[in-house]
Protein backbone atom coordinates (compact mmCIF):
# COMPACT_ATOMS: atom_id res chain seq x y z
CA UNK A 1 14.32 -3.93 21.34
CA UNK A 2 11.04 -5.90 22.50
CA UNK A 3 10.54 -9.42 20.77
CA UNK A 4 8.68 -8.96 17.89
CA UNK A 5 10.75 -6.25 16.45
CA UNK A 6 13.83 -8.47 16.56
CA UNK A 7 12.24 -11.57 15.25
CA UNK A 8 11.08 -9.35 11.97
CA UNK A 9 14.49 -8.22 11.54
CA UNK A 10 16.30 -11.52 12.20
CA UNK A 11 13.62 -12.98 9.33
CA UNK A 12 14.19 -10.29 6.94
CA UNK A 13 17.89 -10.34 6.96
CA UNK A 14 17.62 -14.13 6.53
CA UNK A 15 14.76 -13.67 3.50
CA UNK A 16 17.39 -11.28 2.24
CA UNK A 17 20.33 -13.94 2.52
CA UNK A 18 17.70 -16.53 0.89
CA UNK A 19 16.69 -14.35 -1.94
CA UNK A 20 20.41 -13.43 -2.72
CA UNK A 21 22.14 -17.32 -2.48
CA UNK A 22 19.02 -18.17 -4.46
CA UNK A 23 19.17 -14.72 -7.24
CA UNK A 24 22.80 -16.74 -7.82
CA UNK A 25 22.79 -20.09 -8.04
CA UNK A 26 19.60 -19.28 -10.14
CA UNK A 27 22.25 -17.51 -12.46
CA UNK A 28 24.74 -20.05 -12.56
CA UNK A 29 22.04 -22.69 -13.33
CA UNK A 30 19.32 -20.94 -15.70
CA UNK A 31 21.21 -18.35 -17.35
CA UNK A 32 21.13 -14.28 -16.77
CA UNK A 33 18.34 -13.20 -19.01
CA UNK A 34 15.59 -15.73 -17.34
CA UNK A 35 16.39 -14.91 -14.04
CA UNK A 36 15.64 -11.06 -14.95
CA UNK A 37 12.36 -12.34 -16.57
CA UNK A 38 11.90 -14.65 -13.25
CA UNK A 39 12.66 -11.27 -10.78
CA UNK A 40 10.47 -8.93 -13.20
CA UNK A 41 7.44 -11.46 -12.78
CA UNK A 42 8.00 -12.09 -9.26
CA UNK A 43 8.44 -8.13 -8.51
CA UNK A 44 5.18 -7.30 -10.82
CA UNK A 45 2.91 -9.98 -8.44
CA UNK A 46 4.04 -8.56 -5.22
CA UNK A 47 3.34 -4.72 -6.59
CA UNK A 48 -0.46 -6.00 -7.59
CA UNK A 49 -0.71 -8.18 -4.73
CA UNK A 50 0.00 -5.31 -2.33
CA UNK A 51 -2.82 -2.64 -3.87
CA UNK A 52 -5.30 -2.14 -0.82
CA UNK A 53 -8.70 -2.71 -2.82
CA UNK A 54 -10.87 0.28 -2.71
CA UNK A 55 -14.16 0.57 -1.21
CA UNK A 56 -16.91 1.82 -3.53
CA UNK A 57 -18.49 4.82 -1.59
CA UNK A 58 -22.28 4.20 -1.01
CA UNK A 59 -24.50 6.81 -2.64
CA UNK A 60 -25.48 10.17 -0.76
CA UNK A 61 -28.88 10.45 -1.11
CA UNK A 62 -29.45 12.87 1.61
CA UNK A 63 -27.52 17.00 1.31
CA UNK A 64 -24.68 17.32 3.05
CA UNK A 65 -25.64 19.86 6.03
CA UNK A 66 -23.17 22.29 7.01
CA UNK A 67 -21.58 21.88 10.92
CA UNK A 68 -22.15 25.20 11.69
CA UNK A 69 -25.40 26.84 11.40
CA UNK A 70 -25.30 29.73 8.78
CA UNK A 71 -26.80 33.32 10.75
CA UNK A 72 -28.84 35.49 7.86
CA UNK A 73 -29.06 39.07 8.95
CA UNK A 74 -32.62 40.82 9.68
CA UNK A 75 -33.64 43.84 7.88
CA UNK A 76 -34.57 46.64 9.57
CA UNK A 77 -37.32 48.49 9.17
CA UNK A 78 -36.32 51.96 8.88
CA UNK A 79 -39.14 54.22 10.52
């Protein structure tokens, strides 16, 4: 396991442990039903925060042209 790898992991288990110790004294202190509101505003920031904005395609003015080049068939004349 090379360095970074294990100093992510070690960080999220501890932001786990943090989030948890703080999800219950957060209880004990402001009540069930705030904390819920707390986690739901909290969870709803992150989900918007982590959209990738889009990029607004620039206008095609020019026809697409095709990769390959399209054969037509010759008539024959028949004699």
């Amino acid at each position: 396991m090379n360095r970074t790898r294990f100093r992510n992991t070690v960080l999220g288990i501890g932001a786990t442990a943090a989030a948890l110790a703080l999800g219950y004294f957060g209880v004990q202190q402001l009540g069930r039903n705030n904390m819920f509101t707390i986690a739901a505003a909290v969870g709803g920031a992150g989900a918007i925060s982590y959209q990738k904005p889009s990029q607004p395609q620039a206008p095609n003015s020019e026809p697409e042209v095709p990769t390959a080049p399209i054969k037509t068939q010759r008539r024959r004349n028949k004699s």
